[in-house]
PDB file of N, CA and C in Angstrom:
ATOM      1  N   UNK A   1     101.199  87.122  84.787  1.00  0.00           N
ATOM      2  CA  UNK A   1     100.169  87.620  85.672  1.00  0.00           C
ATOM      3  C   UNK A   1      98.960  88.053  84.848  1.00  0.00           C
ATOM      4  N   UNK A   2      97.609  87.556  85.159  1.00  0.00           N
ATOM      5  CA  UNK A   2      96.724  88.153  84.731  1.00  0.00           C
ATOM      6  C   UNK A   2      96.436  89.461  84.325  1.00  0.00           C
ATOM      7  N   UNK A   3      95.847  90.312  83.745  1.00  0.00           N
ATOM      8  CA  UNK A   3      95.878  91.586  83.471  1.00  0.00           C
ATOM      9  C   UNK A   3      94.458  92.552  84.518  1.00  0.00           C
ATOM     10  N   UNK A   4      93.862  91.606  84.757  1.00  0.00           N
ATOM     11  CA  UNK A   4      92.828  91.570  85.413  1.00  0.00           C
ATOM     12  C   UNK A   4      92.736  91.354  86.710  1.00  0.00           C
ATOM     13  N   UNK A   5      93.176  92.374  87.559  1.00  0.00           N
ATOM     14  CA  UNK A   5      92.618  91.984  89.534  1.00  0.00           C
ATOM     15  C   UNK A   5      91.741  91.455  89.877  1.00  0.00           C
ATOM     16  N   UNK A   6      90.453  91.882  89.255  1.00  0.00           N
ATOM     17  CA  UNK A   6      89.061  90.956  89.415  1.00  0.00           C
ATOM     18  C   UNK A   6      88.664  90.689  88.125  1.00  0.00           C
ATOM     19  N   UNK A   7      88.264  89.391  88.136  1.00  0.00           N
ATOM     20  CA  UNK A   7      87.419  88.942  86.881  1.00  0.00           C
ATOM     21  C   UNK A   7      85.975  88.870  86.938  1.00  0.00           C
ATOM     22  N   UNK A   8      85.092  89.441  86.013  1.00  0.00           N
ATOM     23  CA  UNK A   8      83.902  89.155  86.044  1.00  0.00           C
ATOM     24  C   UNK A   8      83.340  87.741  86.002  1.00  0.00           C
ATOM     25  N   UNK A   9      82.204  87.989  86.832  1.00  0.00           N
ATOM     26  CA  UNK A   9      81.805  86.404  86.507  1.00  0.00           C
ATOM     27  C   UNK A   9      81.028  86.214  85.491  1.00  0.00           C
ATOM     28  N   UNK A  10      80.843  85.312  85.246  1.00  0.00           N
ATOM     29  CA  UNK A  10      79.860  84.423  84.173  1.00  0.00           C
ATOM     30  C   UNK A  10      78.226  84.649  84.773  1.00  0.00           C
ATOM     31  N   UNK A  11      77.665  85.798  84.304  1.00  0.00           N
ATOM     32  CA  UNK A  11      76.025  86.108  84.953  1.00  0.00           C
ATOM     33  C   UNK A  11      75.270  86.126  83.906  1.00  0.00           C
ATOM     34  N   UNK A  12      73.557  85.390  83.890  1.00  0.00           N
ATOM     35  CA  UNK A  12      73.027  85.717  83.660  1.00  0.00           C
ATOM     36  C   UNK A  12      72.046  86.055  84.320  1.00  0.00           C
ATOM     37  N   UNK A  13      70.620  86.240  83.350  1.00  0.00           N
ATOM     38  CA  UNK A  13      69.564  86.927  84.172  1.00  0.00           C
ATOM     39  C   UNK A  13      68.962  85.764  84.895  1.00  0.00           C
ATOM     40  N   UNK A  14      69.401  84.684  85.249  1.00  0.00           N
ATOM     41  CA  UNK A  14      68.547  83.738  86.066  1.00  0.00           C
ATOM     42  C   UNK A  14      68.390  84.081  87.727  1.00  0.00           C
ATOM     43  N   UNK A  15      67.616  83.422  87.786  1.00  0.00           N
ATOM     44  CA  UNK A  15      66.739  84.649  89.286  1.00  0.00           C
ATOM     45  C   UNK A  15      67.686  83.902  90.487  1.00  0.00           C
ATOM     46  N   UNK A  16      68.434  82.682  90.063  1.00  0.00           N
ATOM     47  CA  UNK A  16      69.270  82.257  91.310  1.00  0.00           C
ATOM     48  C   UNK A  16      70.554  83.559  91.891  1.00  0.00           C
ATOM     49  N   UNK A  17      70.553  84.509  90.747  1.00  0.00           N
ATOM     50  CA  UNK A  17      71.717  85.179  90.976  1.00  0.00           C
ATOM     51  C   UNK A  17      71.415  86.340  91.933  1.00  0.00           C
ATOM     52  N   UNK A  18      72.189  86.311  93.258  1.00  0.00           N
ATOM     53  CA  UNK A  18      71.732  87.689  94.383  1.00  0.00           C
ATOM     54  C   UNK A  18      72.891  88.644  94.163  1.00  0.00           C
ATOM     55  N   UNK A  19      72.416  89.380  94.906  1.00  0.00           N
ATOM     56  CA  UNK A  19      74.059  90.507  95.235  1.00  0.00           C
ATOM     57  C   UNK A  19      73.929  91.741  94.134  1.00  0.00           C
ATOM     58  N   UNK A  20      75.498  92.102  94.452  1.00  0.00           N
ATOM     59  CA  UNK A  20      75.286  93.154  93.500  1.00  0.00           C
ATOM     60  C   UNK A  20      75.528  92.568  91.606  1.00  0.00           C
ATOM     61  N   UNK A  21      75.941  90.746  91.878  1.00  0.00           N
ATOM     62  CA  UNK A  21      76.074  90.486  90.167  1.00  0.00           C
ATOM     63  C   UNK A  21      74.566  90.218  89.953  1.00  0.00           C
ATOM     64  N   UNK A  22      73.839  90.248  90.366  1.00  0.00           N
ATOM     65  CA  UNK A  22      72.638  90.558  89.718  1.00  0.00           C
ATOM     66  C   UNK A  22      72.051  91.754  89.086  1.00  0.00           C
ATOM     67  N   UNK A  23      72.850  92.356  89.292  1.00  0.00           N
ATOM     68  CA  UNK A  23      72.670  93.536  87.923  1.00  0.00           C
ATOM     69  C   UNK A  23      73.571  93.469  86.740  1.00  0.00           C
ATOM     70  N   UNK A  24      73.749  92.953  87.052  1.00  0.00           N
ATOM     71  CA  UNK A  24      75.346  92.709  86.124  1.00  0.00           C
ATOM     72  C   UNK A  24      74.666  92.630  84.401  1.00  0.00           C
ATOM     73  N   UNK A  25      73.856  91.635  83.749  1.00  0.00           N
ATOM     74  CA  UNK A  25      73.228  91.590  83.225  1.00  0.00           C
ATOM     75  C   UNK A  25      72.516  92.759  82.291  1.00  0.00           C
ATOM     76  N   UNK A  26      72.281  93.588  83.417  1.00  0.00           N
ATOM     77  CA  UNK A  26      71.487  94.840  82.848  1.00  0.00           C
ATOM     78  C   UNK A  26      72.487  96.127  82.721  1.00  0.00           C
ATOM     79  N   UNK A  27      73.142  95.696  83.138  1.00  0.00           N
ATOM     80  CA  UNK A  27      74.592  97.109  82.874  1.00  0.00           C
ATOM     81  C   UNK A  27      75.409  96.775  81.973  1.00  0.00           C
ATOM     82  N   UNK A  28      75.443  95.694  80.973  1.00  0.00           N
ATOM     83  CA  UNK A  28      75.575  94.964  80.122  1.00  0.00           C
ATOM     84  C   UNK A  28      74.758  96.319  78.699  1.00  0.00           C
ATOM     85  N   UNK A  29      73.920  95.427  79.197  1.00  0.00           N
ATOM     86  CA  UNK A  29      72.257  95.756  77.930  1.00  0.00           C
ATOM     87  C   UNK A  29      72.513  96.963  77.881  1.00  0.00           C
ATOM     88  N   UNK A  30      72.504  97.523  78.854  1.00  0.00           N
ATOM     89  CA  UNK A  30      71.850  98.914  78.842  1.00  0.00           C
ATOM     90  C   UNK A  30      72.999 100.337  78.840  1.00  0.00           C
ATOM     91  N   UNK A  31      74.620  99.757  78.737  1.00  0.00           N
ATOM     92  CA  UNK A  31      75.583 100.757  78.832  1.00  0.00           C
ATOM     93  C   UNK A  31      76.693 100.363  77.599  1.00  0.00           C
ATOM     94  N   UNK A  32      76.524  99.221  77.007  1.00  0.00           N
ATOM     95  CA  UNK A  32      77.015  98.366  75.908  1.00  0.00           C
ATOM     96  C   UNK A  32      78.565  97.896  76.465  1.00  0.00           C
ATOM     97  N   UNK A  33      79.087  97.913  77.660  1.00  0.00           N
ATOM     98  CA  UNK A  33      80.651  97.338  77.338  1.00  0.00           C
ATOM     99  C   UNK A  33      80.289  96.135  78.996  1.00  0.00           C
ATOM    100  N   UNK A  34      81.091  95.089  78.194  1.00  0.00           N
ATOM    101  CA  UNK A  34      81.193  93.954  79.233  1.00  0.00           C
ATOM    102  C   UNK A  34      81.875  94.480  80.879  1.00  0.00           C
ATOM    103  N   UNK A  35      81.236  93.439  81.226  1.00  0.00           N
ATOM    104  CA  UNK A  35      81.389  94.198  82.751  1.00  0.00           C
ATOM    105  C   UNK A  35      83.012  94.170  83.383  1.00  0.00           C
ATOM    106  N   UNK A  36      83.571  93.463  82.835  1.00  0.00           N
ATOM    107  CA  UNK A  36      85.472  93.630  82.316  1.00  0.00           C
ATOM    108  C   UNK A  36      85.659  94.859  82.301  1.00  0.00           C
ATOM    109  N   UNK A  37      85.073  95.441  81.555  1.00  0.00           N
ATOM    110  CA  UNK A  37      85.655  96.931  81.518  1.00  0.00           C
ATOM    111  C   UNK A  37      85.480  97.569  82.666  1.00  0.00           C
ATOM    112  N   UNK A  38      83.729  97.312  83.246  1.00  0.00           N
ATOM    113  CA  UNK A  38      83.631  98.240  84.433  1.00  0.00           C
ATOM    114  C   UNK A  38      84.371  98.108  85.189  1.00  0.00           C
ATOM    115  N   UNK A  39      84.663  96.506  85.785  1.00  0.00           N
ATOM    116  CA  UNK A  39      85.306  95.926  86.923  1.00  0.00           C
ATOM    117  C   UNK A  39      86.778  96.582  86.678  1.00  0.00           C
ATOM    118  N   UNK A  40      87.272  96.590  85.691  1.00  0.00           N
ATOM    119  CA  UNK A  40      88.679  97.235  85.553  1.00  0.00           C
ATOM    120  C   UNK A  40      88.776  98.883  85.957  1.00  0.00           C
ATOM    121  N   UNK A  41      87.922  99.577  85.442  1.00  0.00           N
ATOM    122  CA  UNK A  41      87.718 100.806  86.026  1.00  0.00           C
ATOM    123  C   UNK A  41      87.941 101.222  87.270  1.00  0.00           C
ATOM    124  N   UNK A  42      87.217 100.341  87.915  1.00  0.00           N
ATOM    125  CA  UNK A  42      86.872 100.139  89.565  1.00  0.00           C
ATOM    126  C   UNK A  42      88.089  99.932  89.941  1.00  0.00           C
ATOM    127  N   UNK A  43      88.800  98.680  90.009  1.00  0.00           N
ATOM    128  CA  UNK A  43      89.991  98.447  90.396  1.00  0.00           C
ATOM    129  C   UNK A  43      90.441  99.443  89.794  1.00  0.00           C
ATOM    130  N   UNK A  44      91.567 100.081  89.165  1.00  0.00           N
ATOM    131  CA  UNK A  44      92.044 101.477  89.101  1.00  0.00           C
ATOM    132  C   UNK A  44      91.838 102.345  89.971  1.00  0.00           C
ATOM    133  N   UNK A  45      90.283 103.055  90.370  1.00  0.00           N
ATOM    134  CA  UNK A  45      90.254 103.791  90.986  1.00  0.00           C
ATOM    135  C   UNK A  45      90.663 103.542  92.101  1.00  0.00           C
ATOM    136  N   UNK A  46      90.164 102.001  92.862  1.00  0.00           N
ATOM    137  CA  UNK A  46      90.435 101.397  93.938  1.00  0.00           C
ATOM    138  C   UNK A  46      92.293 101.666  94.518  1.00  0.00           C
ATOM    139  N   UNK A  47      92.588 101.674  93.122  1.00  0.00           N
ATOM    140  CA  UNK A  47      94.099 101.568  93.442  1.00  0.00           C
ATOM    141  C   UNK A  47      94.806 102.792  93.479  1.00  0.00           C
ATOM    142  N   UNK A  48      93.679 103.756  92.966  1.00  0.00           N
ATOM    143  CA  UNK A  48      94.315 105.231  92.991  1.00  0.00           C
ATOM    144  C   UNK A  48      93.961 105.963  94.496  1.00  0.00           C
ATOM    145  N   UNK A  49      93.723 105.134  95.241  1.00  0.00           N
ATOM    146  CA  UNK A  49      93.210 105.599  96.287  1.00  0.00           C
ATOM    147  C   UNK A  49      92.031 106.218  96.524  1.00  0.00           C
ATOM    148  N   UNK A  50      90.772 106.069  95.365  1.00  0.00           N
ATOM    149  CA  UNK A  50      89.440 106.277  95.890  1.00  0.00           C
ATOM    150  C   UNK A  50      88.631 105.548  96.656  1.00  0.00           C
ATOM    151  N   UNK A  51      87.475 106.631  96.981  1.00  0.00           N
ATOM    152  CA  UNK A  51      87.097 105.551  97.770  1.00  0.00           C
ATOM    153  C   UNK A  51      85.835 105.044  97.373  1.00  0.00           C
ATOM    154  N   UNK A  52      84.955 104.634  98.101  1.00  0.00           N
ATOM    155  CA  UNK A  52      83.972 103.780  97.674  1.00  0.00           C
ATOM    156  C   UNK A  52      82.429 104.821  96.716  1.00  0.00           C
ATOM    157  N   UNK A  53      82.647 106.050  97.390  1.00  0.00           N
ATOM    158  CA  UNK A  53      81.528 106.683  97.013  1.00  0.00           C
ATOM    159  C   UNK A  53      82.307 107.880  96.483  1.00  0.00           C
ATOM    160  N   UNK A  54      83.433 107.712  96.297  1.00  0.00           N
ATOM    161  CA  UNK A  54      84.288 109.002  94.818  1.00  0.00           C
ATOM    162  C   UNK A  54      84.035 107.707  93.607  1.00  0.00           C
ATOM    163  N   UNK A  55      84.053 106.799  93.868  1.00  0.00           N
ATOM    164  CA  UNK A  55      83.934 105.917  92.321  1.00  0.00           C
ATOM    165  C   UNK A  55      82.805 106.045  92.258  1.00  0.00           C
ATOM    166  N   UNK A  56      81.768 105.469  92.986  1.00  0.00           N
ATOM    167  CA  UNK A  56      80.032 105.314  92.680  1.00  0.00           C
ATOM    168  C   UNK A  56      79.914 107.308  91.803  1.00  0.00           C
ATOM    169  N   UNK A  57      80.115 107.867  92.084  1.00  0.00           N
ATOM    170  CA  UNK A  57      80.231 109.252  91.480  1.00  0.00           C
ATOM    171  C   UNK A  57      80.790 109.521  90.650  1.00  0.00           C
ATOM    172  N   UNK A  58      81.777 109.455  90.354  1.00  0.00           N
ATOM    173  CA  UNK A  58      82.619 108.932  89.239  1.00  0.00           C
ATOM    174  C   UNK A  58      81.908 108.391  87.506  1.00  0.00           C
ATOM    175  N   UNK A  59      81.772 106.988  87.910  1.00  0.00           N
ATOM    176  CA  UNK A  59      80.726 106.063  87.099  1.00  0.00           C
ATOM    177  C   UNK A  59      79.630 107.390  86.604  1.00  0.00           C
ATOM    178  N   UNK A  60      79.074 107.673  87.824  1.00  0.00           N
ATOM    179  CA  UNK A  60      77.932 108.671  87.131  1.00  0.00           C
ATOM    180  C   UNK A  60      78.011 109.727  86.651  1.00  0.00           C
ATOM    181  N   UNK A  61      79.241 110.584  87.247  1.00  0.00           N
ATOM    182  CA  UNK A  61      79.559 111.914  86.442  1.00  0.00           C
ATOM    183  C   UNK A  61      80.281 111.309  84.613  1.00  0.00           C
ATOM    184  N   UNK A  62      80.844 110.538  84.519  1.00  0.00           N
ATOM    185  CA  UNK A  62      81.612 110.520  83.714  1.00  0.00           C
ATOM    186  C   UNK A  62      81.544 109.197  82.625  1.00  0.00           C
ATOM    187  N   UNK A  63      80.447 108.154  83.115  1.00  0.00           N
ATOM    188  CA  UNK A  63      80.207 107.210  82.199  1.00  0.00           C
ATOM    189  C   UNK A  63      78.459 107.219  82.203  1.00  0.00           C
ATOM    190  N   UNK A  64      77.758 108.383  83.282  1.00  0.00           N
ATOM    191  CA  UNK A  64      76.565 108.293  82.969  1.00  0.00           C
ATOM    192  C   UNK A  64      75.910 106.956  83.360  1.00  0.00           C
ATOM    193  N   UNK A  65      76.283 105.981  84.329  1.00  0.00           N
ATOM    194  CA  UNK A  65      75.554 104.710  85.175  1.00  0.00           C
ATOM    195  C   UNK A  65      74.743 105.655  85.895  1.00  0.00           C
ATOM    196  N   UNK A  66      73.485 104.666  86.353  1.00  0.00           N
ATOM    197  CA  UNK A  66      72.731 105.037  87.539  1.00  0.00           C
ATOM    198  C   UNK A  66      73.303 104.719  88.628  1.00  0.00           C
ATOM    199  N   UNK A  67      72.765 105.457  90.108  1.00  0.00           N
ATOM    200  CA  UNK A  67      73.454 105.343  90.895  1.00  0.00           C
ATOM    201  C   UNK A  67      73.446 103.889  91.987  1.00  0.00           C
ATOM    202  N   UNK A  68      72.440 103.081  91.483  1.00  0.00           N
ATOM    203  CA  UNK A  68      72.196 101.113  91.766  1.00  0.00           C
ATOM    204  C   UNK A  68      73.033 100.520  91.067  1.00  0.00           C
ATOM    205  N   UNK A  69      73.457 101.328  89.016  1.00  0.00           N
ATOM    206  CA  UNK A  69      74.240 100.442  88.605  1.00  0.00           C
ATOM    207  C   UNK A  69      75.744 100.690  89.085  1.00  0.00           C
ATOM    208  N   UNK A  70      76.162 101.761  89.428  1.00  0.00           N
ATOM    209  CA  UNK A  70      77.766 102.254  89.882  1.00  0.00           C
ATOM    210  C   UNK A  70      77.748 101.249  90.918  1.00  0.00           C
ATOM    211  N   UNK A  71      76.937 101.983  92.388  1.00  0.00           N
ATOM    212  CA  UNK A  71      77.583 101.495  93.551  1.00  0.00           C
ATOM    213  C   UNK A  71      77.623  99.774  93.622  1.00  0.00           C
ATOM    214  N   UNK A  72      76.817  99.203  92.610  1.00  0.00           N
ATOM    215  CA  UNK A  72      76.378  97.483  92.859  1.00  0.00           C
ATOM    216  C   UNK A  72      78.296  96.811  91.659  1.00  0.00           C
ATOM    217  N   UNK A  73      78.360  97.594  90.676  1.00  0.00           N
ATOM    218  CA  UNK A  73      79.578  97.263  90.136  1.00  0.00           C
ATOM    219  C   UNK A  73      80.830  97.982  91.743  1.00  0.00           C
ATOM    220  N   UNK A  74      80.546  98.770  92.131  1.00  0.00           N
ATOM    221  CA  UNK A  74      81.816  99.106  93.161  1.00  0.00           C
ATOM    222  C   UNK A  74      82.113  98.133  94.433  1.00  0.00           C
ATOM    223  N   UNK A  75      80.725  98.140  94.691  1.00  0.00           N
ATOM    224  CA  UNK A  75      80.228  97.060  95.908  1.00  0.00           C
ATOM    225  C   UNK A  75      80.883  95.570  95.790  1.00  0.00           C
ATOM    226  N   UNK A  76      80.814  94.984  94.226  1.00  0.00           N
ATOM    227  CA  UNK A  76      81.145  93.942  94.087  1.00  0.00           C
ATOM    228  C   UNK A  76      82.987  93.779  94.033  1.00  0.00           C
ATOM    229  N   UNK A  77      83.081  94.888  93.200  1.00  0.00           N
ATOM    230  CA  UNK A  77      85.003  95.113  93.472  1.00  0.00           C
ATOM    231  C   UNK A  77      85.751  95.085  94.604  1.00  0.00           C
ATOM    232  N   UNK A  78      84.971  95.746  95.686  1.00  0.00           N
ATOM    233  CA  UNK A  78      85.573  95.975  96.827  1.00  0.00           C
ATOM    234  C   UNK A  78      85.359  94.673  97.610  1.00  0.00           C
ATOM    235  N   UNK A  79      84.572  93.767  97.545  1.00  0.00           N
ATOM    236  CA  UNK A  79      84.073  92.504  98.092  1.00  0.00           C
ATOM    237  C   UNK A  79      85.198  91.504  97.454  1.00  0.00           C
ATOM    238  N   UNK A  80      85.260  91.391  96.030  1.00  0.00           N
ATOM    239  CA  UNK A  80      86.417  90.490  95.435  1.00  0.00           C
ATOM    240  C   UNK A  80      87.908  90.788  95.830  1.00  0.00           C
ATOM    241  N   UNK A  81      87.975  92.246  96.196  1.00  0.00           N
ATOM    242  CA  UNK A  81      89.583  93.235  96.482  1.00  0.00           C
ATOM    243  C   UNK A  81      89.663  92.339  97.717  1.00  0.00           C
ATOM    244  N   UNK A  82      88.827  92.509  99.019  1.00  0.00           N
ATOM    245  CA  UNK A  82      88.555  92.191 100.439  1.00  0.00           C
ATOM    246  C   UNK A  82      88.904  90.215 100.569  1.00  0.00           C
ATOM    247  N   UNK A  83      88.930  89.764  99.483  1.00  0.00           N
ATOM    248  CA  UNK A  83      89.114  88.361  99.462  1.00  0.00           C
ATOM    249  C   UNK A  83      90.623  88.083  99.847  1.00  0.00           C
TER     250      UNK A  83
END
């Protein structure tokens, strides 16, 4: 079994990309760990029974994201979970 519930996708900054992986890119640059890590985070919490806006809070109390970069990495977890 994979180790990974959701896998990140393959993003760059090209302007075809919408949603919340269009930040993806810049939460990259700007927080230094691949978005693997975030997405794994997420799932965890997801699985610890948080909810959508105890993680977006979370991210920010405790890894210091803004609150576009949390909820757009949570937004996208819960969309891949929902599949």
């Amino acid at each position: 079994m994979d180790p990974h519930r959701v896998i990140a996708p393959q993003v760059t900054a090209a302007p075809t990309v919408k949603g919340p992986a269009s930040y993806f890119p810049s939460i990259e640059e700007k927080y230094g760990q691949p978005m693997q890590h975030w997405i794994d985070l997420v799932v965890q919490s997801f699985d610890a029974g948080s909810t959508h806006m105890d993680i977006v809070r979370g991210l920010k109390a405790d890894h210091g994201l803004g609150h576009g970069h949390a909820n757009a990495i949570v937004a996208y977890v819960k969309a891949e979970l929902a599949r």
